[in-house]
PDB file of N, CA and C in Angstrom:
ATOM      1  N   UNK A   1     -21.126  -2.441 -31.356  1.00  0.00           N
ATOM      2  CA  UNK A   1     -22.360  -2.994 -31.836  1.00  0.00           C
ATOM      3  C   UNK A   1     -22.059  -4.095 -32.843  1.00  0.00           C
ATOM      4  N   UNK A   2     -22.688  -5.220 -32.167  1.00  0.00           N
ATOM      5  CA  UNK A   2     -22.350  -6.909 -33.361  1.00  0.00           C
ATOM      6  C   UNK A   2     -23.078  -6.092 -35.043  1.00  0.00           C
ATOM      7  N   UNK A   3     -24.025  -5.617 -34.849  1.00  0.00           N
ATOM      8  CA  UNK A   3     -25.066  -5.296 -36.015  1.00  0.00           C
ATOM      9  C   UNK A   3     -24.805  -3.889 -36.906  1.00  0.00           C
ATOM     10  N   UNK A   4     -23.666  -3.705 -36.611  1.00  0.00           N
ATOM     11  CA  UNK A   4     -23.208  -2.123 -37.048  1.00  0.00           C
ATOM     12  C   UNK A   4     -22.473  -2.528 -38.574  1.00  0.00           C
ATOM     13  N   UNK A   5     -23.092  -2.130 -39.764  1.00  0.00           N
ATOM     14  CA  UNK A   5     -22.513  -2.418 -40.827  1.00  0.00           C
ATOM     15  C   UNK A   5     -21.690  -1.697 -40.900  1.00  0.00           C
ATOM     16  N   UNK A   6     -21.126  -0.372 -40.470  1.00  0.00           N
ATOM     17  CA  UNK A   6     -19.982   0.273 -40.919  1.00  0.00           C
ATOM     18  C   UNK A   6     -19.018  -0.138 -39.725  1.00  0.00           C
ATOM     19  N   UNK A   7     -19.347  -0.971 -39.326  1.00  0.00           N
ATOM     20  CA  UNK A   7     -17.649  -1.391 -38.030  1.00  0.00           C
ATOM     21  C   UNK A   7     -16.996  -2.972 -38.653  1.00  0.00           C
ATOM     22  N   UNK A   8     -15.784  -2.363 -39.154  1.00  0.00           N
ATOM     23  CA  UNK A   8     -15.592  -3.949 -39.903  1.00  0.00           C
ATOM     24  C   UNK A   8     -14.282  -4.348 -39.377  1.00  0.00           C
ATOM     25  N   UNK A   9     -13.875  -3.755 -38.230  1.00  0.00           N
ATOM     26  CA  UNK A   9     -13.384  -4.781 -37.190  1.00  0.00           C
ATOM     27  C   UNK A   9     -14.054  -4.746 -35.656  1.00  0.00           C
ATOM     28  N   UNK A  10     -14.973  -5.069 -35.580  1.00  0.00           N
ATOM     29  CA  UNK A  10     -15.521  -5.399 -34.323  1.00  0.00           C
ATOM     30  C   UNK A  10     -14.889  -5.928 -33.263  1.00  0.00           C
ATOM     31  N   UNK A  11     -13.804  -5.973 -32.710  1.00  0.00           N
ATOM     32  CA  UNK A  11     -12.631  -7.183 -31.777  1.00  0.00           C
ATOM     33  C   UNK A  11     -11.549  -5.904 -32.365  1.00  0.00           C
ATOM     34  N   UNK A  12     -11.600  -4.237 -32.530  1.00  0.00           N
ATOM     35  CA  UNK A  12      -9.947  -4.372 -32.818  1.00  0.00           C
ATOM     36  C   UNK A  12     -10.076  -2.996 -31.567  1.00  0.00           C
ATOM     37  N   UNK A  13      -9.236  -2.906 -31.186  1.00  0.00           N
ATOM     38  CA  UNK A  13      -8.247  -3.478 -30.761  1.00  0.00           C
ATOM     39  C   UNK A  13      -8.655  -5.225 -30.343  1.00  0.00           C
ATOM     40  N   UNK A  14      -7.372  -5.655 -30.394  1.00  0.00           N
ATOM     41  CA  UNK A  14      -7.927  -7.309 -29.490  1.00  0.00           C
ATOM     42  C   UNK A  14      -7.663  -7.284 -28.083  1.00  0.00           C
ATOM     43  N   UNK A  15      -8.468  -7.940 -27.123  1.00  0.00           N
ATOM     44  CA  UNK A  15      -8.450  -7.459 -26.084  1.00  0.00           C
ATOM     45  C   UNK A  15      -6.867  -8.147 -25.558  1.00  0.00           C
ATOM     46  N   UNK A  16      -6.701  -7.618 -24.289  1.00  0.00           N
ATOM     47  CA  UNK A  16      -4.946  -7.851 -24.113  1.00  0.00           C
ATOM     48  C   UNK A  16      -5.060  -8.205 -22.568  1.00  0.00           C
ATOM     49  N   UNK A  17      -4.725  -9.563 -22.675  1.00  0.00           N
ATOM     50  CA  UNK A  17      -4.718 -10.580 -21.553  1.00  0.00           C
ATOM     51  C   UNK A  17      -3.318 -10.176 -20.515  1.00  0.00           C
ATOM     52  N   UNK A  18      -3.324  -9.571 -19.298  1.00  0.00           N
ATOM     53  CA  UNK A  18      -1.852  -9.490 -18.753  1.00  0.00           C
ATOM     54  C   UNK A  18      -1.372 -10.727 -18.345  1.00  0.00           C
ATOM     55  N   UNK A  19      -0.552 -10.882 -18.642  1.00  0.00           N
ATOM     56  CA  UNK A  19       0.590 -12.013 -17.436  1.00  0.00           C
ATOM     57  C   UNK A  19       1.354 -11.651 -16.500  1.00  0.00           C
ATOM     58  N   UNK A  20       1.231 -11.907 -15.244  1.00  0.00           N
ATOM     59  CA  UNK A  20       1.809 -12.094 -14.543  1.00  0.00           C
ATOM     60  C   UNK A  20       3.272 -11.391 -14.232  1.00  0.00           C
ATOM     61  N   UNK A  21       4.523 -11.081 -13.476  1.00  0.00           N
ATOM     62  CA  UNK A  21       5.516 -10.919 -13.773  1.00  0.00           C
ATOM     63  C   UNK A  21       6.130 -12.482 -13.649  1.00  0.00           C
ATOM     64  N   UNK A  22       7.448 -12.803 -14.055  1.00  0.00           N
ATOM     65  CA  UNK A  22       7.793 -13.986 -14.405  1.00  0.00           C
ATOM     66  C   UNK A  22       9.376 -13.821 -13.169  1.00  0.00           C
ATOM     67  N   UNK A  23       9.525 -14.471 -12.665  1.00  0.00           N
ATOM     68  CA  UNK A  23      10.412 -14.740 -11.148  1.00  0.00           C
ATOM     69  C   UNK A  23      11.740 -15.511 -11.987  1.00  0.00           C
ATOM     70  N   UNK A  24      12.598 -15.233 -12.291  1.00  0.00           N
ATOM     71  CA  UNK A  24      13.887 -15.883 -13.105  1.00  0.00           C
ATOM     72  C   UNK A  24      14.669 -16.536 -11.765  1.00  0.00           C
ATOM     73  N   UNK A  25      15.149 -15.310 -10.896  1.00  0.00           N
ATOM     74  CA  UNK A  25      16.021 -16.217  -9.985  1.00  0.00           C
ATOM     75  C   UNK A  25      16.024 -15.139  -8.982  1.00  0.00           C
ATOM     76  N   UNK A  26      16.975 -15.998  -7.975  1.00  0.00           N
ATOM     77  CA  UNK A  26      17.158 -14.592  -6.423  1.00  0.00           C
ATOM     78  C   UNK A  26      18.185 -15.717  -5.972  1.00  0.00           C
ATOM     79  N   UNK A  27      19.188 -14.224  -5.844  1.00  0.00           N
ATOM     80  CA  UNK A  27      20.079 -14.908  -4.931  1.00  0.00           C
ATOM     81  C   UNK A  27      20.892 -13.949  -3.317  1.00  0.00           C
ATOM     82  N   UNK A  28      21.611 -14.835  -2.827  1.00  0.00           N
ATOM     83  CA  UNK A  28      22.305 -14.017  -1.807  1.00  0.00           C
ATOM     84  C   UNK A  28      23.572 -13.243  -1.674  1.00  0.00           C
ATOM     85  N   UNK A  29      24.091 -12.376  -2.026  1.00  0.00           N
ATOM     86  CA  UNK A  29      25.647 -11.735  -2.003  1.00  0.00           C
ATOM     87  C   UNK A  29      25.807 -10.852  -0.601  1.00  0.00           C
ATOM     88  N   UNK A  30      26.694 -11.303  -0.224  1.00  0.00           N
ATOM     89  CA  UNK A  30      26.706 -10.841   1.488  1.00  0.00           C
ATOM     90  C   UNK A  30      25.335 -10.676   2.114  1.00  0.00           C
ATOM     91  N   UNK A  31      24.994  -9.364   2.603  1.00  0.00           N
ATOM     92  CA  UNK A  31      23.685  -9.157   3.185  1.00  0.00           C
ATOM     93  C   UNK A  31      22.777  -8.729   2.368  1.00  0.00           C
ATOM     94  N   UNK A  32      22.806  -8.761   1.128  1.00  0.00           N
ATOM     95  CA  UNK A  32      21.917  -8.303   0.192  1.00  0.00           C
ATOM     96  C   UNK A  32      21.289  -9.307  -0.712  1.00  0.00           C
ATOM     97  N   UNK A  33      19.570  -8.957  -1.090  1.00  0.00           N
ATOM     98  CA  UNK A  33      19.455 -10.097  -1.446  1.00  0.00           C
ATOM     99  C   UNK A  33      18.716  -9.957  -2.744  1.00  0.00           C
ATOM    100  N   UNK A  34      18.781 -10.225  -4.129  1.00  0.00           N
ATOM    101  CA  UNK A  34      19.191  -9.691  -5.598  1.00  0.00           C
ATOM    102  C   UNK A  34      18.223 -10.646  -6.447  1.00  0.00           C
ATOM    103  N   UNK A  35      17.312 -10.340  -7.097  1.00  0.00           N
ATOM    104  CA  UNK A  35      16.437 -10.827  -7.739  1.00  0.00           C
ATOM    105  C   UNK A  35      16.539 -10.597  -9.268  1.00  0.00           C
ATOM    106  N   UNK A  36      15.558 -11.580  -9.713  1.00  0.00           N
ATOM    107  CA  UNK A  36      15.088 -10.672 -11.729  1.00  0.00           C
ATOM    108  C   UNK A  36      13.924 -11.232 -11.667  1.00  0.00           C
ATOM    109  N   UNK A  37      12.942 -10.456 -12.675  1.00  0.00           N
ATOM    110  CA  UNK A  37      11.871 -10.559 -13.075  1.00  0.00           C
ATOM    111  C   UNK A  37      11.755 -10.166 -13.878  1.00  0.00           C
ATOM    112  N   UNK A  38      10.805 -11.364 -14.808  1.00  0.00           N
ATOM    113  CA  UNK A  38      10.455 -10.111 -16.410  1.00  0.00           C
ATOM    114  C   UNK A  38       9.020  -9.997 -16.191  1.00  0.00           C
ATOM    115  N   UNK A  39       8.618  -8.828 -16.674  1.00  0.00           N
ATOM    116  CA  UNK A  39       7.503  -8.156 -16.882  1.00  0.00           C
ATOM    117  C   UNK A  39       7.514  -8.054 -18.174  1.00  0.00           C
ATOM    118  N   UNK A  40       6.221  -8.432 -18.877  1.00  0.00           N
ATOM    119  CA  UNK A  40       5.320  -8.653 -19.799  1.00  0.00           C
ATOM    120  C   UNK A  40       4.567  -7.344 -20.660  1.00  0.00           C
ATOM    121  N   UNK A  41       4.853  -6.508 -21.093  1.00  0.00           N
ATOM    122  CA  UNK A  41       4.212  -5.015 -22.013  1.00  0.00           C
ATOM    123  C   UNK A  41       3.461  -5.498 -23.087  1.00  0.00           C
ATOM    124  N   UNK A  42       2.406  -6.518 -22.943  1.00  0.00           N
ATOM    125  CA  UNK A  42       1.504  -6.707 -24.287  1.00  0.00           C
ATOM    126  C   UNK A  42       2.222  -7.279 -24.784  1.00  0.00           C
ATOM    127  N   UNK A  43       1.939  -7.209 -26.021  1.00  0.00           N
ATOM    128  CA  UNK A  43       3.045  -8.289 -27.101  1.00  0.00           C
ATOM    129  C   UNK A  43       3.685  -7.618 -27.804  1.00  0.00           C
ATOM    130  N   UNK A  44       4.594  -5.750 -27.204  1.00  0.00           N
ATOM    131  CA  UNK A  44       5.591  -5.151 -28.053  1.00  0.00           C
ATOM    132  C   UNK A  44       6.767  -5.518 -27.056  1.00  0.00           C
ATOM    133  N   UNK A  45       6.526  -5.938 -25.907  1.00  0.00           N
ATOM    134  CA  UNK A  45       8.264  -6.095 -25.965  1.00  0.00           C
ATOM    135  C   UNK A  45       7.949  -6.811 -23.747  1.00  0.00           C
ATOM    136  N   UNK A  46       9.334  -6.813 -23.408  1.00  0.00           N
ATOM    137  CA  UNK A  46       9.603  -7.123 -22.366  1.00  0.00           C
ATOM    138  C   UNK A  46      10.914  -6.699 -21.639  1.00  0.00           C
ATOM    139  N   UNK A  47      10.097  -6.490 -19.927  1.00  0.00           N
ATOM    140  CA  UNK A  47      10.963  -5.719 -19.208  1.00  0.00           C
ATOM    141  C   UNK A  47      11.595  -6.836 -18.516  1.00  0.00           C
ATOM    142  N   UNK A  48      13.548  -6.508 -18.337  1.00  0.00           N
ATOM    143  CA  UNK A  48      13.668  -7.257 -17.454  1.00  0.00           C
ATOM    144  C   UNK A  48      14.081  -6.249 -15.881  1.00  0.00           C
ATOM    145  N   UNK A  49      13.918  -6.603 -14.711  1.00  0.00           N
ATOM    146  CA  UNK A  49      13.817  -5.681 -13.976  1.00  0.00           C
ATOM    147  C   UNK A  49      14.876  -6.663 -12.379  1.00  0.00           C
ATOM    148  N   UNK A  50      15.994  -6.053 -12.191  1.00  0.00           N
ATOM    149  CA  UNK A  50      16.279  -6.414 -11.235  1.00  0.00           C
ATOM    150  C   UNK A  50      16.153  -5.397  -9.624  1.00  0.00           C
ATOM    151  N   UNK A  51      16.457  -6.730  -8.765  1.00  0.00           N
ATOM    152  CA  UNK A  51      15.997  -5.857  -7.540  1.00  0.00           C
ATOM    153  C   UNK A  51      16.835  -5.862  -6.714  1.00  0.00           C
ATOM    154  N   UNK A  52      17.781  -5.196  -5.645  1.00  0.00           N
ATOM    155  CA  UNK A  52      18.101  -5.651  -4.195  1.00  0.00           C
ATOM    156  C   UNK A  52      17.332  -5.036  -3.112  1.00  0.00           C
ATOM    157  N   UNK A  53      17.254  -6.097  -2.477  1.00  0.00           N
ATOM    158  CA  UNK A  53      16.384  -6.140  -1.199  1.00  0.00           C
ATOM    159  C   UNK A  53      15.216  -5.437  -1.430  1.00  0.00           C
ATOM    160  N   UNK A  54      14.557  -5.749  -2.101  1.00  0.00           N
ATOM    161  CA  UNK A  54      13.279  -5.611  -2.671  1.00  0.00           C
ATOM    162  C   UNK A  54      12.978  -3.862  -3.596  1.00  0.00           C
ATOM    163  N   UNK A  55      13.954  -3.675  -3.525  1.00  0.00           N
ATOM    164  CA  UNK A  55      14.278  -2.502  -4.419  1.00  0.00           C
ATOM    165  C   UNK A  55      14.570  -2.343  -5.730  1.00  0.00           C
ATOM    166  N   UNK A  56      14.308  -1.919  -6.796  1.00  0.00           N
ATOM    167  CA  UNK A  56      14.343  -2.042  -8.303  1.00  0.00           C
ATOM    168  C   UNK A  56      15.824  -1.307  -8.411  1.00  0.00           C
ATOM    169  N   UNK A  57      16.917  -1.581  -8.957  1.00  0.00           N
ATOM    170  CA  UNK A  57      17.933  -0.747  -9.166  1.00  0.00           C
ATOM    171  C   UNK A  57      18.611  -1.037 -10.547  1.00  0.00           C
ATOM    172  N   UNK A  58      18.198  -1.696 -11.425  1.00  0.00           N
ATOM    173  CA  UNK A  58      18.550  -1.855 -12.914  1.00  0.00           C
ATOM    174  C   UNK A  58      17.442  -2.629 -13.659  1.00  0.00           C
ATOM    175  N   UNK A  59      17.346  -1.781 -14.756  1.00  0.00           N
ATOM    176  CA  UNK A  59      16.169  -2.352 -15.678  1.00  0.00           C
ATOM    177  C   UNK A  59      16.343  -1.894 -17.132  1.00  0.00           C
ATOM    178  N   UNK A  60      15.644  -2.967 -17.775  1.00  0.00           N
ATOM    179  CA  UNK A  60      16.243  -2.364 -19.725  1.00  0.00           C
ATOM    180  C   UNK A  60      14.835  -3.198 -20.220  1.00  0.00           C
ATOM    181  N   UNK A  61      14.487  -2.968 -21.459  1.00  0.00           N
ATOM    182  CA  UNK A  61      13.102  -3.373 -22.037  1.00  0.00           C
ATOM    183  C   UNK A  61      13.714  -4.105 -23.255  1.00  0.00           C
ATOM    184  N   UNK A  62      13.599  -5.289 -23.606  1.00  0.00           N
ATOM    185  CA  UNK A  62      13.730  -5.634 -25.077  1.00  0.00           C
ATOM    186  C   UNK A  62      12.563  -6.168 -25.723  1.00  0.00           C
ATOM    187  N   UNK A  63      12.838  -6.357 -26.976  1.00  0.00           N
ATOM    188  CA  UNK A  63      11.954  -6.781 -28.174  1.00  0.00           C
ATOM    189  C   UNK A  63      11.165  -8.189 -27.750  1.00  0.00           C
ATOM    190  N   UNK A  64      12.516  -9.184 -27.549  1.00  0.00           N
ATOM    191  CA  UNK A  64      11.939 -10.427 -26.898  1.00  0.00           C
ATOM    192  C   UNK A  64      12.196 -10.877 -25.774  1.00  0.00           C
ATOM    193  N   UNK A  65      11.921 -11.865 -25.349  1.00  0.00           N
ATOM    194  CA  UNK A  65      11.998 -12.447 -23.732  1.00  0.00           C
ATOM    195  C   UNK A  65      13.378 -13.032 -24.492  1.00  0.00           C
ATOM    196  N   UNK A  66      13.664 -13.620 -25.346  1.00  0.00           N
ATOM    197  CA  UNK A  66      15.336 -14.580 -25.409  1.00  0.00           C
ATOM    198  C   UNK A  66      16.343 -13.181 -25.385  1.00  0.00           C
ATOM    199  N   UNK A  67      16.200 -11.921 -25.665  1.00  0.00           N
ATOM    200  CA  UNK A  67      16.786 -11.240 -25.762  1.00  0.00           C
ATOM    201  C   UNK A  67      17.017 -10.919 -23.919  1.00  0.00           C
ATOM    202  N   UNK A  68      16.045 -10.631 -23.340  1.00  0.00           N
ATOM    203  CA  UNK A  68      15.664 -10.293 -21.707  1.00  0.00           C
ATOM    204  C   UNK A  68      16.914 -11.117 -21.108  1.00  0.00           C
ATOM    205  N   UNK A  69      16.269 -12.911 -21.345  1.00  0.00           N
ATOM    206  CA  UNK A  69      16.720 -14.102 -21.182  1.00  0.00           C
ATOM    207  C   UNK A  69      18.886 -13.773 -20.752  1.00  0.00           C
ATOM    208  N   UNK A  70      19.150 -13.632 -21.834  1.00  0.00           N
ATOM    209  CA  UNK A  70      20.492 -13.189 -22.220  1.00  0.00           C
ATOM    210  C   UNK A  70      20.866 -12.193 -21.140  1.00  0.00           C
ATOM    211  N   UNK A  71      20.486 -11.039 -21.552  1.00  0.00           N
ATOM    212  CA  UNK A  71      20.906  -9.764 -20.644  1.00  0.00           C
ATOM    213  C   UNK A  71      20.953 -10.248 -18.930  1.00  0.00           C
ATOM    214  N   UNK A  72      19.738 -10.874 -18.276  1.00  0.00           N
ATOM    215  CA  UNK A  72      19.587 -11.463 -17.219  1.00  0.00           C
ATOM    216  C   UNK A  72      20.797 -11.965 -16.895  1.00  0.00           C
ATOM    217  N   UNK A  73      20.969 -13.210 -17.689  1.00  0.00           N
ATOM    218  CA  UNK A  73      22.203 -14.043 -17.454  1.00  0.00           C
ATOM    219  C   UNK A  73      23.447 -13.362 -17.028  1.00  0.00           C
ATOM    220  N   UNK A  74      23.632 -12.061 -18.018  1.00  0.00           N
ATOM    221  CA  UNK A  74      24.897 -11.400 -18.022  1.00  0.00           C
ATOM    222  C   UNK A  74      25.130 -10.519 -16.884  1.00  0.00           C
ATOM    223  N   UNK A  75      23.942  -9.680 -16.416  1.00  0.00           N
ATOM    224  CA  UNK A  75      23.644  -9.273 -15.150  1.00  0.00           C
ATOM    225  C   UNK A  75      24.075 -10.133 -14.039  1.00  0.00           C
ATOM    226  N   UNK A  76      23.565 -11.318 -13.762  1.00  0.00           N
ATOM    227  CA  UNK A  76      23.174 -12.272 -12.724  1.00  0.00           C
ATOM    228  C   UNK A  76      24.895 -12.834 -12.214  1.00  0.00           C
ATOM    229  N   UNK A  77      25.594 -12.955 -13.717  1.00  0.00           N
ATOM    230  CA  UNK A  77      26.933 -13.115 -13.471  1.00  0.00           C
ATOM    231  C   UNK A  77      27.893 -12.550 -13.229  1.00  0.00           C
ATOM    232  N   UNK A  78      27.423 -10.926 -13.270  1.00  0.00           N
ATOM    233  CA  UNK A  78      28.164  -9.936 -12.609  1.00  0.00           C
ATOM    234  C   UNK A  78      27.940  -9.781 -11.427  1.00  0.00           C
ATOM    235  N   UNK A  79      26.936  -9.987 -11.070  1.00  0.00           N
ATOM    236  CA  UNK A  79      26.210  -9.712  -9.153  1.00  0.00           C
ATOM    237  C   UNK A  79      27.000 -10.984  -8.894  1.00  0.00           C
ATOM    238  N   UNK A  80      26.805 -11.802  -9.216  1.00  0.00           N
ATOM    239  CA  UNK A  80      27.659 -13.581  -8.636  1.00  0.00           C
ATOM    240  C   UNK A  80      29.152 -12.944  -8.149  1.00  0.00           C
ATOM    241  N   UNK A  81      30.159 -12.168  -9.188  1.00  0.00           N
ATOM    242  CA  UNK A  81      31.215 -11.983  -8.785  1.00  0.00           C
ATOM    243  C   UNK A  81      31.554 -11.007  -8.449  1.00  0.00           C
ATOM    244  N   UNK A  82      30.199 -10.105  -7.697  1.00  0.00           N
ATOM    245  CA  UNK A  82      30.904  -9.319  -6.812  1.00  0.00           C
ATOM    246  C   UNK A  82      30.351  -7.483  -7.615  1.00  0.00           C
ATOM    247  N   UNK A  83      30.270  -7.594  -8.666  1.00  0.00           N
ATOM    248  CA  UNK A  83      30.371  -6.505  -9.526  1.00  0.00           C
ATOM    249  C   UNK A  83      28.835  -5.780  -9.221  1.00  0.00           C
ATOM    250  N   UNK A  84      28.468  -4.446  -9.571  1.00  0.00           N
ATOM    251  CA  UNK A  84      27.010  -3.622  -9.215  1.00  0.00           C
ATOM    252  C   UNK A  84      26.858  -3.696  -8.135  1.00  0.00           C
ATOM    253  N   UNK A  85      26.113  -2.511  -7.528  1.00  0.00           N
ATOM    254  CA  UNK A  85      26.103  -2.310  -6.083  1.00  0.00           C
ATOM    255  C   UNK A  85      25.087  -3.637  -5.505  1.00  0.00           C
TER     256      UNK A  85
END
């Protein structure tokens, strides 16, 4: 209620807009084919979530997306040479 004198945050919670999941990269290692995505948890934190062949098989949550960002990378360069199923 706009007119409610005892509500003196009217907007709280604030409402919470989703985004999207966010597509980083995909690549090919033999017949398998290896993705990342970050997923978005409100504004406490972010999932990064990899896939083969459309299957989720490693995932970790951090504080920030530069933190996600990082881990991705380090992942992405282990699948490149061969390393995780």
């Amino acid at each position: 209620m706009a007119d409610d004198p005892f509500n003196l945050w009217p907007e709280w919670p604030p409402p919470v807009v989703p985004r999207p999941p966010e597509l980083l990269f995909a690549l090919l290692r033999d017949r398998d084919w290896f993705s990342c995505e970050l997923r978005y948890k409100g504004a406490w934190s972010v999932e990064a979530l990899f896939f083969r062949n459309d299957q989720p098989f490693v995932d970790h949550r951090f504080d920030t997306r530069e933190l996600a960002l990082k881990w991705a990378e380090i992942v992405r360069t282990v699948i490149e040479k061969g390393g995780l199923p």
